[in-house]
Protein backbone atom coordinates (compact mmCIF):
# COMPACT_ATOMS: atom_id res chain seq x y z
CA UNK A 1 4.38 -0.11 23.30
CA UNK A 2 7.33 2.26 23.71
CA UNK A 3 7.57 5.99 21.20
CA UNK A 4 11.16 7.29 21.04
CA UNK A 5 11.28 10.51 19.54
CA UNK A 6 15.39 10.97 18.27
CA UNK A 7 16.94 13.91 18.50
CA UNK A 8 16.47 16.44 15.01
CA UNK A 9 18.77 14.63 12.16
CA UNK A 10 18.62 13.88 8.52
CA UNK A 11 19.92 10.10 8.82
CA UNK A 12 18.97 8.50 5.96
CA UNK A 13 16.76 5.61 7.78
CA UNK A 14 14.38 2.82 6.50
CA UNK A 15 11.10 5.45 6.80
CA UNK A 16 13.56 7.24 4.41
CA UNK A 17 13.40 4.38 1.84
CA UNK A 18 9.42 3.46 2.25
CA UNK A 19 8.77 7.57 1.43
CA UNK A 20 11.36 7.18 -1.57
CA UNK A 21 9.69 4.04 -3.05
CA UNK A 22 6.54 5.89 -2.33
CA UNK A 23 8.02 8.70 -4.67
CA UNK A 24 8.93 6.14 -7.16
CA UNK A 25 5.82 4.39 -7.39
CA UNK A 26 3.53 6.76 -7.33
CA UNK A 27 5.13 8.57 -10.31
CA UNK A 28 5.70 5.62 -11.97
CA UNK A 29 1.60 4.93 -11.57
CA UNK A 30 1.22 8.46 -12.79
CA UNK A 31 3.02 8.72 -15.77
CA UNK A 32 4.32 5.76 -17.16
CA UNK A 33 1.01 2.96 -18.20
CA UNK A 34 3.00 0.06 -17.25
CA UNK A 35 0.04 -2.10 -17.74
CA UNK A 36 -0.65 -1.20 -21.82
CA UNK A 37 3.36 -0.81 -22.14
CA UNK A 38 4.50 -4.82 -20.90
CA UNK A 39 2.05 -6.80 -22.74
CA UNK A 40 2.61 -10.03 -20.06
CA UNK A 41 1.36 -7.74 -17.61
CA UNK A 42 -1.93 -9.37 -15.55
CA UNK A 43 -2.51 -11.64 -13.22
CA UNK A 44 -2.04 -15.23 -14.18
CA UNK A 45 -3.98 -16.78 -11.75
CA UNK A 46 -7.12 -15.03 -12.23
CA UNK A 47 -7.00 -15.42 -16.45
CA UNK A 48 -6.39 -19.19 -15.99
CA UNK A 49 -8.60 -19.99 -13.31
CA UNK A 50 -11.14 -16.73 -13.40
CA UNK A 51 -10.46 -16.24 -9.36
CA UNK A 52 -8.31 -13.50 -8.29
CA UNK A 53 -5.11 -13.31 -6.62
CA UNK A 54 -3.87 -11.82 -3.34
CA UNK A 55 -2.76 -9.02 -5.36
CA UNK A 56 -5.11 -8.60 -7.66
CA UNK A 57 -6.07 -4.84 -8.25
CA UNK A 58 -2.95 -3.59 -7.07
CA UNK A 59 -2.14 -2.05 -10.43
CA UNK A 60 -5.47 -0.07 -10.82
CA UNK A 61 -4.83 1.15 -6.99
CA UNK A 62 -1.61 2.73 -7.71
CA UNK A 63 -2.85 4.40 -10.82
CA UNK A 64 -6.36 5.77 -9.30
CA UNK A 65 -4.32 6.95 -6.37
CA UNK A 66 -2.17 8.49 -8.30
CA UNK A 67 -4.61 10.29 -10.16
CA UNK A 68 -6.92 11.11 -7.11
CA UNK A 69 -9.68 8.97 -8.16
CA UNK A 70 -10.04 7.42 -4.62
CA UNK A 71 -13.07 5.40 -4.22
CA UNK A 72 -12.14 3.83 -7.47
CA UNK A 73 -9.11 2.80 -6.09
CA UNK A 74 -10.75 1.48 -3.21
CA UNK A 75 -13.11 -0.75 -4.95
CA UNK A 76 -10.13 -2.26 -6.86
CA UNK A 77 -8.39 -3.29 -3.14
CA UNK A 78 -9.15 -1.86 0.03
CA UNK A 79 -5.99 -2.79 1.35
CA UNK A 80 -3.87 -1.71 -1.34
CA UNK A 81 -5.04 1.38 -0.90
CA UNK A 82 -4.44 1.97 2.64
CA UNK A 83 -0.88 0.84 1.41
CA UNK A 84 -1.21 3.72 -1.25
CA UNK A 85 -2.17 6.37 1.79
CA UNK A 86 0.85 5.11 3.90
CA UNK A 87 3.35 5.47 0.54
CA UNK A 88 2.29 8.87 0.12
CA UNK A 89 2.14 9.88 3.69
CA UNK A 90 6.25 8.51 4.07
CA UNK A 91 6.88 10.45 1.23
CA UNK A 92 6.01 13.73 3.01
CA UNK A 93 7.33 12.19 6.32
CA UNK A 94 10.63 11.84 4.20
CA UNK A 95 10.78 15.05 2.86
CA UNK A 96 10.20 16.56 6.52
CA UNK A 97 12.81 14.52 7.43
CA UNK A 98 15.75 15.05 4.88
CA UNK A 99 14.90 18.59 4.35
CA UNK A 100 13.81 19.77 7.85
CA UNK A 101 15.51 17.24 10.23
CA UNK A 102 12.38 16.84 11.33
CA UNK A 103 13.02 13.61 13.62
CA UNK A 104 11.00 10.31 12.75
CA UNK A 105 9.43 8.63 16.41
CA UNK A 106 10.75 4.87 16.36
CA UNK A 107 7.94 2.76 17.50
CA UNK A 108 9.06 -0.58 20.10
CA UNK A 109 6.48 -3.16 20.77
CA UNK A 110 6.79 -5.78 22.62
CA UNK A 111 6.82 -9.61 21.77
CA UNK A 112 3.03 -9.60 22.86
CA UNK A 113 2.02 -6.75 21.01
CA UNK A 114 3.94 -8.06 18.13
CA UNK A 115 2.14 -11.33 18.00
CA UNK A 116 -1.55 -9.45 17.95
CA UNK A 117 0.29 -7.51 15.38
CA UNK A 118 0.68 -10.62 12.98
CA UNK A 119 -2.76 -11.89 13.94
CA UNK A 120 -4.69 -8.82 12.89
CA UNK A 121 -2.12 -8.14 9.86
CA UNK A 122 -3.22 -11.83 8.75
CA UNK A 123 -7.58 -11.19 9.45
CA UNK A 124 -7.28 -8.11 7.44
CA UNK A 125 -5.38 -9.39 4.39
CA UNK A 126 -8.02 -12.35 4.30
CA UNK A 127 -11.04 -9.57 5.16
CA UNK A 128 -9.53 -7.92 2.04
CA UNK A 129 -9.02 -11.10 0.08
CA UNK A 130 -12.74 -11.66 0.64
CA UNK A 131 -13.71 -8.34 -0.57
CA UNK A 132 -11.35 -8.74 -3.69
CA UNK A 133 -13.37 -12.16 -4.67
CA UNK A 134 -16.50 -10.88 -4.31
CA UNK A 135 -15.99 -7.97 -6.05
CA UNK A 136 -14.68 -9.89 -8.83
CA UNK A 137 -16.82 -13.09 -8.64
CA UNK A 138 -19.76 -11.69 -6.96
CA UNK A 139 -20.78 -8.95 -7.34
CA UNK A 140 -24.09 -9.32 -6.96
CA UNK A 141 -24.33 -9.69 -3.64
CA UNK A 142 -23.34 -5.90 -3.47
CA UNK A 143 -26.21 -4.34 -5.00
């Protein structure tokens, strides 16, 4: 793995975009109840079948986040809330960037790294999945 550290600019860049759709989002979960407001909104595969999705709890993450109520968020999706964390922290990284020109490190890996990358990207999405269903399904078998 290989950290280059740019010289001090304000180049609109792609951590740039993550910290702005951080902004968006974040506000969006804060002050707009998009769930009550689009009356379709849900997830389909957990009211037809009763399991949940990949995704499920998403929605309640973004809002809890967004109104500091962390563990709640948590308990919704693990994952999506580490996702949350990173949103928020890209929006500060952003505004240190664009305002201060502070510069953002670039991060290289190489095709090695990349492929542990993908394998522990794929155990923790089904580590969360697993945590999702059993929260939902059983949650029994937490107390």
């Amino acid at each position: 793995m290989k950290v280059f550290l740019p010289k001090p600019n304000r180049t609109f860049g792609a951590s740039d975009v993550l910290g702005l759709l951080g902004l968006v989002g974040l506000l969006v979960a804060r002050y707009i109840p998009v769930a009550k407001l689009i009356p379709f909104w849900g997830c389909t595969l957990r009211e037809t079948t009763g399991w949940p999705c990949l995704g499920c709890g998403l929605t309640r993450v973004a809002d809890r986040v967004a109104h500091f109520q962390f563990a709640l968020a948590w308990q919704a999706n693990p994952l999506g809330t580490v996702a949350a964390f990173f949103f928020a922290l890209m929006v500060v990284v952003t505004v240190l960037h664009l305002v201060f020109a502070m510069p953002v490190p670039e991060l290289q890996l190489s095709p090695r790294e990349w492929h542990w990358v993908r394998i522990v990207c794929v155990i923790v999405v089904l580590l969360n999945y697993a945590w999702v269903v059993v929260t939902t399904k059983f949650p029994h078998l937490l107390a």
